[in-house]
C-alpha atoms as a PDB file:
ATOM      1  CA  UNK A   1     -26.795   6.048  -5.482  1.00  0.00           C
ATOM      2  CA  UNK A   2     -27.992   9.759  -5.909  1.00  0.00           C
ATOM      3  CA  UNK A   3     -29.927   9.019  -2.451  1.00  0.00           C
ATOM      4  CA  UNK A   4     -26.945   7.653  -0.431  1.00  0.00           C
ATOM      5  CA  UNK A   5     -24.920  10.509  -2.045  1.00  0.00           C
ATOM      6  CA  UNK A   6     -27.033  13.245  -0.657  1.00  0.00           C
ATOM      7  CA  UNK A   7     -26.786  11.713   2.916  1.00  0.00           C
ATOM      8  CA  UNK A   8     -23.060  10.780   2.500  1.00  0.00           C
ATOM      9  CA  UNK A   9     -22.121  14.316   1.541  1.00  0.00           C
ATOM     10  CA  UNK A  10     -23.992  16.328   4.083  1.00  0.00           C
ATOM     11  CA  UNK A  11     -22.454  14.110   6.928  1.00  0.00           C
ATOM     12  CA  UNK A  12     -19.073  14.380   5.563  1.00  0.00           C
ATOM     13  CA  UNK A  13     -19.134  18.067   4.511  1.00  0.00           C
ATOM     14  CA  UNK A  14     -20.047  19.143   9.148  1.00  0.00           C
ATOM     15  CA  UNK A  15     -17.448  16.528   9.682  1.00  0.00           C
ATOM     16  CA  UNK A  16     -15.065  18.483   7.534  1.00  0.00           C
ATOM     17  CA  UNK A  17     -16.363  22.243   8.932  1.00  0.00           C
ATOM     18  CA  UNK A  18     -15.860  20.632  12.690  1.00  0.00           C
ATOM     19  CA  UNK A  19     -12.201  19.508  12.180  1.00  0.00           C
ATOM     20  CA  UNK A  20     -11.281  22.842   9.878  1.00  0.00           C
ATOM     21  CA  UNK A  21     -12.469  24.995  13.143  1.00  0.00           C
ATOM     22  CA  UNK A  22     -11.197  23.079  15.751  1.00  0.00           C
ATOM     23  CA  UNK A  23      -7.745  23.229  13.765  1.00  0.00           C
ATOM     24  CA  UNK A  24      -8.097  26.969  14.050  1.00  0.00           C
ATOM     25  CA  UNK A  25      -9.180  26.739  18.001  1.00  0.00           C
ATOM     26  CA  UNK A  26      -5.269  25.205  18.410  1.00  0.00           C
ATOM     27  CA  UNK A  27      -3.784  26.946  16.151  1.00  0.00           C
ATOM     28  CA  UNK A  28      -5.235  30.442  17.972  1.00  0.00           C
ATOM     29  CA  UNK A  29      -3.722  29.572  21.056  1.00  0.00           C
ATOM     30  CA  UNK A  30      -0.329  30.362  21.706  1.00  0.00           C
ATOM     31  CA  UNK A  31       2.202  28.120  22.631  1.00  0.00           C
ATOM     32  CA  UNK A  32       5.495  29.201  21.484  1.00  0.00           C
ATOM     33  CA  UNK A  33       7.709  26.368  23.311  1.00  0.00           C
ATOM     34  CA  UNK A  34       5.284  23.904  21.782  1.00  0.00           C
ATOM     35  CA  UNK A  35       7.119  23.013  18.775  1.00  0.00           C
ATOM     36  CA  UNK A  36       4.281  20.129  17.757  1.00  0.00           C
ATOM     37  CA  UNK A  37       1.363  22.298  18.480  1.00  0.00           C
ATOM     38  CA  UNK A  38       0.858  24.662  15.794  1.00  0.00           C
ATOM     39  CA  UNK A  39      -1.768  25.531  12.762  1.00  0.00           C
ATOM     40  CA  UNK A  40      -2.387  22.219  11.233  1.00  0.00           C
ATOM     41  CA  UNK A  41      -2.300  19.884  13.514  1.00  0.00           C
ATOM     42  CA  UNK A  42      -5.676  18.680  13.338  1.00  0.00           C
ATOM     43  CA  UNK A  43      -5.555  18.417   9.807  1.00  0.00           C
ATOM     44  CA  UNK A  44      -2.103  16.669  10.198  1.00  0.00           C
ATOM     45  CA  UNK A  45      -3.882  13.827  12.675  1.00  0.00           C
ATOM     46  CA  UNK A  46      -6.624  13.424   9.775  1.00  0.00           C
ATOM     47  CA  UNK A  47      -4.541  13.043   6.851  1.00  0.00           C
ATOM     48  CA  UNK A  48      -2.637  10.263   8.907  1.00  0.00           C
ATOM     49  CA  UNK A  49      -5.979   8.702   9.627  1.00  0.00           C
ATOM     50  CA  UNK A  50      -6.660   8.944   6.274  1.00  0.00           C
ATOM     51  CA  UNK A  51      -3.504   7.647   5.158  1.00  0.00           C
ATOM     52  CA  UNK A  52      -3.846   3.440   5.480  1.00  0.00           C
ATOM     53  CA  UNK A  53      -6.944   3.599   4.329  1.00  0.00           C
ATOM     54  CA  UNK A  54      -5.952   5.544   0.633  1.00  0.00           C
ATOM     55  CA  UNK A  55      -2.901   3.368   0.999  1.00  0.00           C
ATOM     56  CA  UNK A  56      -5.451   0.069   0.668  1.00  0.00           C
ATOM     57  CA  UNK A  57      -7.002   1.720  -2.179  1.00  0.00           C
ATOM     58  CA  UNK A  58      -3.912   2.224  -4.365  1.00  0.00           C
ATOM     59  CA  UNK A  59      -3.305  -1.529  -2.720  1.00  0.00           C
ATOM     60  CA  UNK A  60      -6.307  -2.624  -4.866  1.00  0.00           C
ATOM     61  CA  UNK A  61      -5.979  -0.366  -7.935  1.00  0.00           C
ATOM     62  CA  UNK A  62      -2.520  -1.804  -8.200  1.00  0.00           C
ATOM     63  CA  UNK A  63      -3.478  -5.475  -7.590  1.00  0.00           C
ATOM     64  CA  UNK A  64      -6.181  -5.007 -10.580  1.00  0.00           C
ATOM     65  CA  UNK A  65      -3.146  -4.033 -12.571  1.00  0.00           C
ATOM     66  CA  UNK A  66      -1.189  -7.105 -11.681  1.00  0.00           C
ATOM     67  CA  UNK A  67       1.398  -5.555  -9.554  1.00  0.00           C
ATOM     68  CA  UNK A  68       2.636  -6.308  -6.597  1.00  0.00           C
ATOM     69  CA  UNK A  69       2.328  -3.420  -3.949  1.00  0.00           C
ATOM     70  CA  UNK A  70       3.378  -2.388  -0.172  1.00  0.00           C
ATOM     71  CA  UNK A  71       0.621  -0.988   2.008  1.00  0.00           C
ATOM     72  CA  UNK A  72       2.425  -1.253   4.875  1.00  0.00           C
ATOM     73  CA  UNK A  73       5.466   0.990   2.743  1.00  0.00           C
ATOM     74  CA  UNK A  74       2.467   3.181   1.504  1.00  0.00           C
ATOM     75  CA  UNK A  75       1.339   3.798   4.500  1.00  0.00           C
ATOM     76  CA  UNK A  76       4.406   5.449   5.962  1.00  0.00           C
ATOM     77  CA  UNK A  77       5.830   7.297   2.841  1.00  0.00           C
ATOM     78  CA  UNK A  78       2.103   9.027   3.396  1.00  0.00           C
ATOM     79  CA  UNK A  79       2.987   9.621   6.949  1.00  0.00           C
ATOM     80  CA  UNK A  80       6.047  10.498   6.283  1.00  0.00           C
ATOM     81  CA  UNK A  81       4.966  13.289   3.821  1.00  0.00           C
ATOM     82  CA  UNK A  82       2.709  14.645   6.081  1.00  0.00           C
ATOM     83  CA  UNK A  83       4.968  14.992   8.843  1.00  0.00           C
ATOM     84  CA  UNK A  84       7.811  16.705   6.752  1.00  0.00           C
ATOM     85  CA  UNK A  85       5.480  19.347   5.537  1.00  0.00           C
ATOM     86  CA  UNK A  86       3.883  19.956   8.862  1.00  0.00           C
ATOM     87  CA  UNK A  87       7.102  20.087  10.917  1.00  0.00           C
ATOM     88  CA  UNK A  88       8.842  22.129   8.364  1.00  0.00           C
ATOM     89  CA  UNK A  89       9.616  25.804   9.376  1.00  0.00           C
ATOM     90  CA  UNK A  90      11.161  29.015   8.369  1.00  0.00           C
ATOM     91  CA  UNK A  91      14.386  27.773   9.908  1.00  0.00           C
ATOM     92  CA  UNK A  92      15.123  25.236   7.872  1.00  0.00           C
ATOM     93  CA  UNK A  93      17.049  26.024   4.888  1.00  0.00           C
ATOM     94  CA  UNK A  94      15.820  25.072   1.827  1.00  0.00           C
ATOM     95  CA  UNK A  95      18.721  22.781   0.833  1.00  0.00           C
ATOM     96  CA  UNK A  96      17.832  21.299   4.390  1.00  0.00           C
ATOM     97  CA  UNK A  97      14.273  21.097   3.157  1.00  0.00           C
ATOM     98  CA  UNK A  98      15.183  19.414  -0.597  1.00  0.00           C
ATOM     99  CA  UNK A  99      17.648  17.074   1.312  1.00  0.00           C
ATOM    100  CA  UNK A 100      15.121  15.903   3.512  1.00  0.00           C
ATOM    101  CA  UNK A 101      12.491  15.598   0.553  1.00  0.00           C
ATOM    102  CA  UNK A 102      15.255  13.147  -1.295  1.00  0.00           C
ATOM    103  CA  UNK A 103      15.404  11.425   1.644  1.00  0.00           C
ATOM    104  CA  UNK A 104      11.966  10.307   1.623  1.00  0.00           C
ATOM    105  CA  UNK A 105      12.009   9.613  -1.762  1.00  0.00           C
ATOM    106  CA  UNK A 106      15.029   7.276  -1.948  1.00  0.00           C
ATOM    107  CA  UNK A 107      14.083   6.005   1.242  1.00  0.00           C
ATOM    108  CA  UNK A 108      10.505   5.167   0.857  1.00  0.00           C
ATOM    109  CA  UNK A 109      11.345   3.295  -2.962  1.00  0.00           C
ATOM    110  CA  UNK A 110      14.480   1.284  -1.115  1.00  0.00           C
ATOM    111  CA  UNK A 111      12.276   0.366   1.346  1.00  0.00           C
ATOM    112  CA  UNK A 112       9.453  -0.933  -1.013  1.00  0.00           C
ATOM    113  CA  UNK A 113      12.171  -2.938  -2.989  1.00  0.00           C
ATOM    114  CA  UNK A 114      13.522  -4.609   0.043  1.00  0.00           C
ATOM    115  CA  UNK A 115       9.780  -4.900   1.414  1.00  0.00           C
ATOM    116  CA  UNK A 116       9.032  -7.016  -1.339  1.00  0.00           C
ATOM    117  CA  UNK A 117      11.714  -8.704  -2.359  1.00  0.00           C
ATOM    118  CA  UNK A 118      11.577 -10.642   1.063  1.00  0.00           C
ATOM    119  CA  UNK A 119       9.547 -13.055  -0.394  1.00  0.00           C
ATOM    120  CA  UNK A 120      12.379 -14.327  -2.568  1.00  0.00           C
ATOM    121  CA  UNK A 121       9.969 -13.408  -5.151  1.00  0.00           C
ATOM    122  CA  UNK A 122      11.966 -11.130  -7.471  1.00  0.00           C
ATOM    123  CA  UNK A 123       9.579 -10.737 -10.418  1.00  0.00           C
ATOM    124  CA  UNK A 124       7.558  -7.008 -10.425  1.00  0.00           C
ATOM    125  CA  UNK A 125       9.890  -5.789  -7.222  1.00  0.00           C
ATOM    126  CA  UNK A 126      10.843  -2.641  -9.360  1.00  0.00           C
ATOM    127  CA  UNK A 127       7.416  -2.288 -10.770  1.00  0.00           C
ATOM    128  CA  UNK A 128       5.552  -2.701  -8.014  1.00  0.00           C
ATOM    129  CA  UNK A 129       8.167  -0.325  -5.727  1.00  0.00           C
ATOM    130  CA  UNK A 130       7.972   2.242  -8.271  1.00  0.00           C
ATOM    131  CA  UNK A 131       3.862   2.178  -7.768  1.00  0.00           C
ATOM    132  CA  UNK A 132       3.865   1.926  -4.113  1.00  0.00           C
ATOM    133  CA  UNK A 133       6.772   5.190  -3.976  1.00  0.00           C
ATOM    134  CA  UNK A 134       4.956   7.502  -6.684  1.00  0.00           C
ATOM    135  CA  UNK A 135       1.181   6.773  -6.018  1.00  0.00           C
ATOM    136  CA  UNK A 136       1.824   7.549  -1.855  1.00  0.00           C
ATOM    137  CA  UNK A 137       4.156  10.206  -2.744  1.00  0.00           C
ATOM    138  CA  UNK A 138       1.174  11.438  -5.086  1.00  0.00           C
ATOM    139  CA  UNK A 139      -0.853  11.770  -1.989  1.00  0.00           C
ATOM    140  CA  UNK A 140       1.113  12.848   0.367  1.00  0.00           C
ATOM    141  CA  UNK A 141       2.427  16.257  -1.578  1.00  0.00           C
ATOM    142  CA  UNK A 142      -1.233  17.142  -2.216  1.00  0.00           C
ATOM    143  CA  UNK A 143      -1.909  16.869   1.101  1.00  0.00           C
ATOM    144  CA  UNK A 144       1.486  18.446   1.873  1.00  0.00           C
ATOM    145  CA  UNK A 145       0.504  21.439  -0.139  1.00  0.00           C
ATOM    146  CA  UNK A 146      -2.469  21.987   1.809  1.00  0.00           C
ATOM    147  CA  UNK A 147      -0.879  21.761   5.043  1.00  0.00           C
ATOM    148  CA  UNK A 148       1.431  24.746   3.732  1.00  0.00           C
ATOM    149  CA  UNK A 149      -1.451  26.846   2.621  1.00  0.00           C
ATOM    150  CA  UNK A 150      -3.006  26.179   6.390  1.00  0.00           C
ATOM    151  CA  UNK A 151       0.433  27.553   7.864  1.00  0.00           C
ATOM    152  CA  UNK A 152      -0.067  30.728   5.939  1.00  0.00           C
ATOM    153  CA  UNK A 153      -3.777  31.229   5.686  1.00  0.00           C
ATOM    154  CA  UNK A 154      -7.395  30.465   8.240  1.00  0.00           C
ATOM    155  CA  UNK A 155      -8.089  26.907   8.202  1.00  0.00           C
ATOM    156  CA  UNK A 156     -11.758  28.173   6.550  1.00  0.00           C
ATOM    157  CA  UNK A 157      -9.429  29.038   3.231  1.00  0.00           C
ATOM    158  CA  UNK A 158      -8.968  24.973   3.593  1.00  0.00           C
ATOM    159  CA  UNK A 159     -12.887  24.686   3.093  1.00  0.00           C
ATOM    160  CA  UNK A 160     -13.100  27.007   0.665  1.00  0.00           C
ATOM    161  CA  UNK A 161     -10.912  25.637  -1.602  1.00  0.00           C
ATOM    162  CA  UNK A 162     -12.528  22.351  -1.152  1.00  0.00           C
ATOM    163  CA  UNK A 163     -16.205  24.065  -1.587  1.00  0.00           C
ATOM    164  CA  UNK A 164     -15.045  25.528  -4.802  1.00  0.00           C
ATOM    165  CA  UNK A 165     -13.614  22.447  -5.805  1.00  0.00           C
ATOM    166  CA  UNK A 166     -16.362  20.394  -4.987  1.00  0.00           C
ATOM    167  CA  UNK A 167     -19.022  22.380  -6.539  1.00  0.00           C
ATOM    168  CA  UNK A 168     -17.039  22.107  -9.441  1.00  0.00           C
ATOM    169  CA  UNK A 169     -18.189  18.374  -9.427  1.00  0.00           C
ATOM    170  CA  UNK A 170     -21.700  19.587  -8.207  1.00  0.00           C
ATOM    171  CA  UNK A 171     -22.200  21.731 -11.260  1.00  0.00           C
ATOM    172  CA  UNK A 172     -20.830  19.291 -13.735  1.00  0.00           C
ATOM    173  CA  UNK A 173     -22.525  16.658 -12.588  1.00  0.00           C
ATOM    174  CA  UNK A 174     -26.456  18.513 -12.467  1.00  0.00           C
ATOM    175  CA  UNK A 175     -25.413  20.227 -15.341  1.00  0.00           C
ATOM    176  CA  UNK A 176     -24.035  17.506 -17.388  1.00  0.00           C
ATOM    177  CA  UNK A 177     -27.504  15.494 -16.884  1.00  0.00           C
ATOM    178  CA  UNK A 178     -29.659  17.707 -17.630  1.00  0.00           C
ATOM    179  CA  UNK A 179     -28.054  19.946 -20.575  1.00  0.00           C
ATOM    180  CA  UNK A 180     -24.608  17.556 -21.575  1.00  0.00           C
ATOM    181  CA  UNK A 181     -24.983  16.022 -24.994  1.00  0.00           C
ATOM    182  CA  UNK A 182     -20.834  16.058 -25.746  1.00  0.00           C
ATOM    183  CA  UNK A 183     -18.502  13.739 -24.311  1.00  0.00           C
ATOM    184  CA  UNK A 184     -15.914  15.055 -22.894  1.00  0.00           C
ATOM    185  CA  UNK A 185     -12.739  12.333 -23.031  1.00  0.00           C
ATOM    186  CA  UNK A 186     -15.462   9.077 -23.210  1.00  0.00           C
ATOM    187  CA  UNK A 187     -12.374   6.341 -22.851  1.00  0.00           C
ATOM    188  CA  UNK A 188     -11.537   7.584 -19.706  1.00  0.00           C
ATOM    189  CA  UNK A 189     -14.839   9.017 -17.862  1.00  0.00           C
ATOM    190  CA  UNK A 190     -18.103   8.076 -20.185  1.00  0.00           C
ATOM    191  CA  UNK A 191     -20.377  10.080 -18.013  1.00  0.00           C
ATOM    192  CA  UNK A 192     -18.528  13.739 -18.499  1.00  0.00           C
ATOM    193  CA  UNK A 193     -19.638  16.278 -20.953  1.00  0.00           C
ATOM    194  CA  UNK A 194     -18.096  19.621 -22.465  1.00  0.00           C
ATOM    195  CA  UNK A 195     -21.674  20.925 -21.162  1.00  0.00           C
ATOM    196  CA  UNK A 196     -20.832  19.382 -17.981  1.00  0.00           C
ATOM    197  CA  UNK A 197     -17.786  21.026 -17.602  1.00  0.00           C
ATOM    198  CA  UNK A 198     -18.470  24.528 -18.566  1.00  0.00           C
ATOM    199  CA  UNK A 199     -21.127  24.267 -15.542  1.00  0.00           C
ATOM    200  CA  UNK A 200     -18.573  22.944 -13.480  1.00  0.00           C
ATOM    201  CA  UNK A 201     -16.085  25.922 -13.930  1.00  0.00           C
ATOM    202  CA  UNK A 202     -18.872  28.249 -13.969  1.00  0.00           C
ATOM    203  CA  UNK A 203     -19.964  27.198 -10.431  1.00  0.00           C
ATOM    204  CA  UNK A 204     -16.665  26.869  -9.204  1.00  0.00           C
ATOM    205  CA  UNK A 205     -16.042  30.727  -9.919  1.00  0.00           C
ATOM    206  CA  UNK A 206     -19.579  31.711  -8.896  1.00  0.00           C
ATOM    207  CA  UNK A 207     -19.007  30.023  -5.618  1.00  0.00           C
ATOM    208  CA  UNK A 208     -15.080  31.333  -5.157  1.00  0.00           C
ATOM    209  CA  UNK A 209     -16.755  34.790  -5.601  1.00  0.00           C
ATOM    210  CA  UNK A 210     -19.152  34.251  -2.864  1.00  0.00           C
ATOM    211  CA  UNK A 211     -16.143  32.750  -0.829  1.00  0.00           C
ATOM    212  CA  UNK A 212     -14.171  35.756  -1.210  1.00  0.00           C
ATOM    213  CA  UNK A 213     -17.416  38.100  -0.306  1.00  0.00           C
ATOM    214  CA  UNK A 214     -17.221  36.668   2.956  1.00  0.00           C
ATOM    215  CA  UNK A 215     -13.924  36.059   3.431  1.00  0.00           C
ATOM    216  CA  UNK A 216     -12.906  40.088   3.261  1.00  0.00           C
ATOM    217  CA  UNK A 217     -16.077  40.672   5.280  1.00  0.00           C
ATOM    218  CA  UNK A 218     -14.968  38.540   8.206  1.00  0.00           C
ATOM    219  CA  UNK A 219     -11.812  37.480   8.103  1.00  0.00           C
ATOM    220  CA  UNK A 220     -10.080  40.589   8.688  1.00  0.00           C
ATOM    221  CA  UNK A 221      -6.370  39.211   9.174  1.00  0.00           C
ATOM    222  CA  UNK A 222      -6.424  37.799   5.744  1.00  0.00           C
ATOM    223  CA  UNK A 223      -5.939  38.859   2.351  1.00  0.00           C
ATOM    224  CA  UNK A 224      -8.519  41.278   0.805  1.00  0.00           C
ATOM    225  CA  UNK A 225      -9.728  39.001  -2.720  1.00  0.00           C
ATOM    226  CA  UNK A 226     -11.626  40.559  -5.586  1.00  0.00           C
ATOM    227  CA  UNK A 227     -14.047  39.217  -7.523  1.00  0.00           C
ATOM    228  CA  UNK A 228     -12.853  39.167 -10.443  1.00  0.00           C
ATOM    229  CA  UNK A 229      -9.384  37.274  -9.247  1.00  0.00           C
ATOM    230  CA  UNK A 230     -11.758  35.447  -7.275  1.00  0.00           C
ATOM    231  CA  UNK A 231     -13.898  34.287 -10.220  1.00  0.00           C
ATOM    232  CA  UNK A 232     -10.277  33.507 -11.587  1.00  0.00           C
ATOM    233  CA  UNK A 233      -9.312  30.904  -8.972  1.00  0.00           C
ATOM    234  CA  UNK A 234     -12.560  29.199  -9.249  1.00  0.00           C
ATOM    235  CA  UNK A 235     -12.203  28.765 -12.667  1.00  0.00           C
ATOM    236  CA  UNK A 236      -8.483  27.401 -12.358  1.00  0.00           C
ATOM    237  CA  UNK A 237      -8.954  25.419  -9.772  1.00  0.00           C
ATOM    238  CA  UNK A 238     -12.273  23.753 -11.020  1.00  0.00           C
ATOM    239  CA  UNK A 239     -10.761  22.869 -13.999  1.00  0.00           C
ATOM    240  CA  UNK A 240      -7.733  21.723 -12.583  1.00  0.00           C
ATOM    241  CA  UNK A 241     -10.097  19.816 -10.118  1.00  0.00           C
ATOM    242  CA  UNK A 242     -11.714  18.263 -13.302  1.00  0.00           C
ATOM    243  CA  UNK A 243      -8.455  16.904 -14.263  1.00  0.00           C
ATOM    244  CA  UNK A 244      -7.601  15.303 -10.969  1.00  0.00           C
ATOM    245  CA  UNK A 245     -10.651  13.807 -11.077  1.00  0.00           C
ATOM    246  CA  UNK A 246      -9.389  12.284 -14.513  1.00  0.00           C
ATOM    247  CA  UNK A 247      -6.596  11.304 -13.600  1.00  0.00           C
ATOM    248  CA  UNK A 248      -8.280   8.963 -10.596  1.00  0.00           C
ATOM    249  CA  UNK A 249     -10.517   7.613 -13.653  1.00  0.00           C
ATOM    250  CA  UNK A 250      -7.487   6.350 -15.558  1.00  0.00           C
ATOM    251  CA  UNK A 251      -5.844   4.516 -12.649  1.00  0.00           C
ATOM    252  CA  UNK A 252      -9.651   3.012 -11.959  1.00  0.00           C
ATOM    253  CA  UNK A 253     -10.290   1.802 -15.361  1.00  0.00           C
ATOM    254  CA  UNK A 254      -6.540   0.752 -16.218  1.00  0.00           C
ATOM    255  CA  UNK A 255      -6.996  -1.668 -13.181  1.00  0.00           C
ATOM    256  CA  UNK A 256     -10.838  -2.571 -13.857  1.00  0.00           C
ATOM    257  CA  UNK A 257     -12.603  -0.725 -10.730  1.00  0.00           C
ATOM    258  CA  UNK A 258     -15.386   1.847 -10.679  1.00  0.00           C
ATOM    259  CA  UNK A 259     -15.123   2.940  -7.752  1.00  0.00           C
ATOM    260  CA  UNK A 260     -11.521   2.729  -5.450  1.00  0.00           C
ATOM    261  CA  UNK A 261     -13.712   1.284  -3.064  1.00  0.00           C
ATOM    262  CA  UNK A 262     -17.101   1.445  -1.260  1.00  0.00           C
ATOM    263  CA  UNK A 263     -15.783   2.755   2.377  1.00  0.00           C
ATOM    264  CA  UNK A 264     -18.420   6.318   1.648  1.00  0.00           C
ATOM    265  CA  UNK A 265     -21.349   5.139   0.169  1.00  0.00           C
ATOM    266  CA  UNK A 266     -22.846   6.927  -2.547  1.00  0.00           C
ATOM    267  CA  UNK A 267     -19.521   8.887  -3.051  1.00  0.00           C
ATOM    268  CA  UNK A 268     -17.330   5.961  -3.530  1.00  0.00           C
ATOM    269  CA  UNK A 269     -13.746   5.781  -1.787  1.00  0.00           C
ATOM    270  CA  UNK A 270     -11.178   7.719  -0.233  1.00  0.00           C
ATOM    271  CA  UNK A 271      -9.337   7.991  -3.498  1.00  0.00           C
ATOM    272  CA  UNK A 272     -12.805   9.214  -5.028  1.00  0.00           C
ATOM    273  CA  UNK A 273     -13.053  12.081  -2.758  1.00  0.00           C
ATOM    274  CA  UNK A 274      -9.794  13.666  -2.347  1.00  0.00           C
ATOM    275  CA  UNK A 275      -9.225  13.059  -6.615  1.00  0.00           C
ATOM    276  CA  UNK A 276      -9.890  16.213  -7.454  1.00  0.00           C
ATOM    277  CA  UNK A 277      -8.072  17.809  -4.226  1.00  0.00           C
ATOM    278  CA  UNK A 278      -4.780  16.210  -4.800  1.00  0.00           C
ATOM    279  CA  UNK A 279      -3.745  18.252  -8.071  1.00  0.00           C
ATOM    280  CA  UNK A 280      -6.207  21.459  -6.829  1.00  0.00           C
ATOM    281  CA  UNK A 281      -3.665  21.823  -3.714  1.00  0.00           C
ATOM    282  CA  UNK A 282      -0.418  23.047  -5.256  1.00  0.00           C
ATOM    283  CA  UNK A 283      -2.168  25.025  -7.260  1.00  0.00           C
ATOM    284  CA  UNK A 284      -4.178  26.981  -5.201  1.00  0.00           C
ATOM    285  CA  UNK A 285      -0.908  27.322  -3.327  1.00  0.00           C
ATOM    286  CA  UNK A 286       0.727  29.122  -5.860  1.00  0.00           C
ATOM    287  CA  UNK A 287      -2.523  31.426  -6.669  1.00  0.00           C
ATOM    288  CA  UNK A 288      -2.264  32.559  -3.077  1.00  0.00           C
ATOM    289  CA  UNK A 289       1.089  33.273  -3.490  1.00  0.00           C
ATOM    290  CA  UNK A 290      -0.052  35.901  -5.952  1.00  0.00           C
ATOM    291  CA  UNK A 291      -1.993  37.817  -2.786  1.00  0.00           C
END
């Protein structure tokens, strides 16, 4: 697994530095009667890409819990997400914004109720519509948040927050092997340690240090960073990572999965990489506000 990991990751991790700088290639270029072209929209087109195929992992991790789910309803709450924080502006008001939001939200859970109820087949409707709403809706704000922090900030701040979060799992992980001799929570994720997570965080802030280093050496239209607020994010947003990650392990193990599926080998699923991203993104949002 290690082995499949280490290729996995490496192919994955240029993927993810290709798409982050060609999103800042169109988002450099100005087109200000171009109301679809603006910062984000690669990362827009890959979250929907992403989208059905998360939406047939919560499929499964709700069919090991024994409820019935929409994928189809998943699927475009996601995309519907996606597009309503990428399309949103300044000009829109922010009752506008919160009316729109609702919208979504009632829409995509009336939806799933009349999606499944059209088998005649009236038993777990409301459980299963609640899943199908809240897990996509899950989702789709973390990406959402990210997709807010691209409007405001380099598409590289993107990668760094996922480098900081996933050395957070790289330092737990080496760490908690070698030196981790204290569960952390074992009834939800056996394999974490207390020693595992100090290494984690400790990484994390090491590596948002170096990440700010270079970002107010070269990136001279963003915000300057110190270190030691640096070394603060890192540690928030590992831990916070940590718990995201957590939170993934309960819905696997509720449902009876190890893994939300085996579409990246060595890493797991779709669910098992973006985890730790989906809580780490409105977080890091509101750090940055702080700048």
């Amino acid at each position: 697994m290690l082995k499949q990991r280490l290729i996995t990751g490496p192919i994955l991790s240029i993927g993810i530095i290709g798409i982050l700088i060609l999103d800042n290639s169109i988002g450099s270029q100005a087109c200000p009667n171009c109301y679809f072209v603006q910062s984000g929209l690669v990362l827009a087109i890959l979250a929907l890409l992403v989208a059905p195929l998360a939406a047939i992992e919560f499929g499964a991790i709700g069919e090991g819990l024994g409820l019935r789910t929409s994928i189809p309803m998943m699927t475009l709450t996601l995309a519907a997400w996606i597009a309503f924080f990428y399309l949103g502006n300044d000009t829109i008001s922010a009752a506008t914004s919160v009316a729109i939001a609702a919208t979504i939200l009632m829409g995509s859970f009336f939806l799933s109720i009349a999606t499944l109820a059209k088998s005649k087949q009236l038993s777990g409707v409301i459980a299963g519509a609640t899943y199908s709403t809240m897990t996509a809706t899950y989702l789709g704000l973390g990406f959402g948040f990210l997709l807010l922090i691209r409007r405001e900030h380099d598409a590289l701040w993107i990668l760094g927050i996922i480098a900081i979060v996933k050395m957070c799992d790289t330092g737990a992980f080496f760490t908690g092997c070698n030196l981790g001799k204290h569960k952390l929570i074992p009834w939800i994720s056996p394999g974490k340690t207390w020693e595992g997570l100090i290494g984690g965080v400790v990484t994390a802030s090491l590596t948002a240090m170096l990440l700010a280093s270079l970002n107010n050496t070269y990136l001279q239209d963003e915000p300057t960073i110190s270190l030691t607020f640096a070394a603060i994010i890192g540690f928030i947003l590992g831990l916070i990572g940590q718990c995201g990650d957590l939170v993934m392990s309960i819905f696997k193990r509720d449902s009876g999965l190890k893994d939300s599926s085996a579409a990246l080998p060595g890493l797991g699923g779709v669910l098992d990489v973006l985890d730790s991203l989906i809580l780490t993104s409105p977080v890091a949002y509101w750090l940055f506000q702080i700048l």
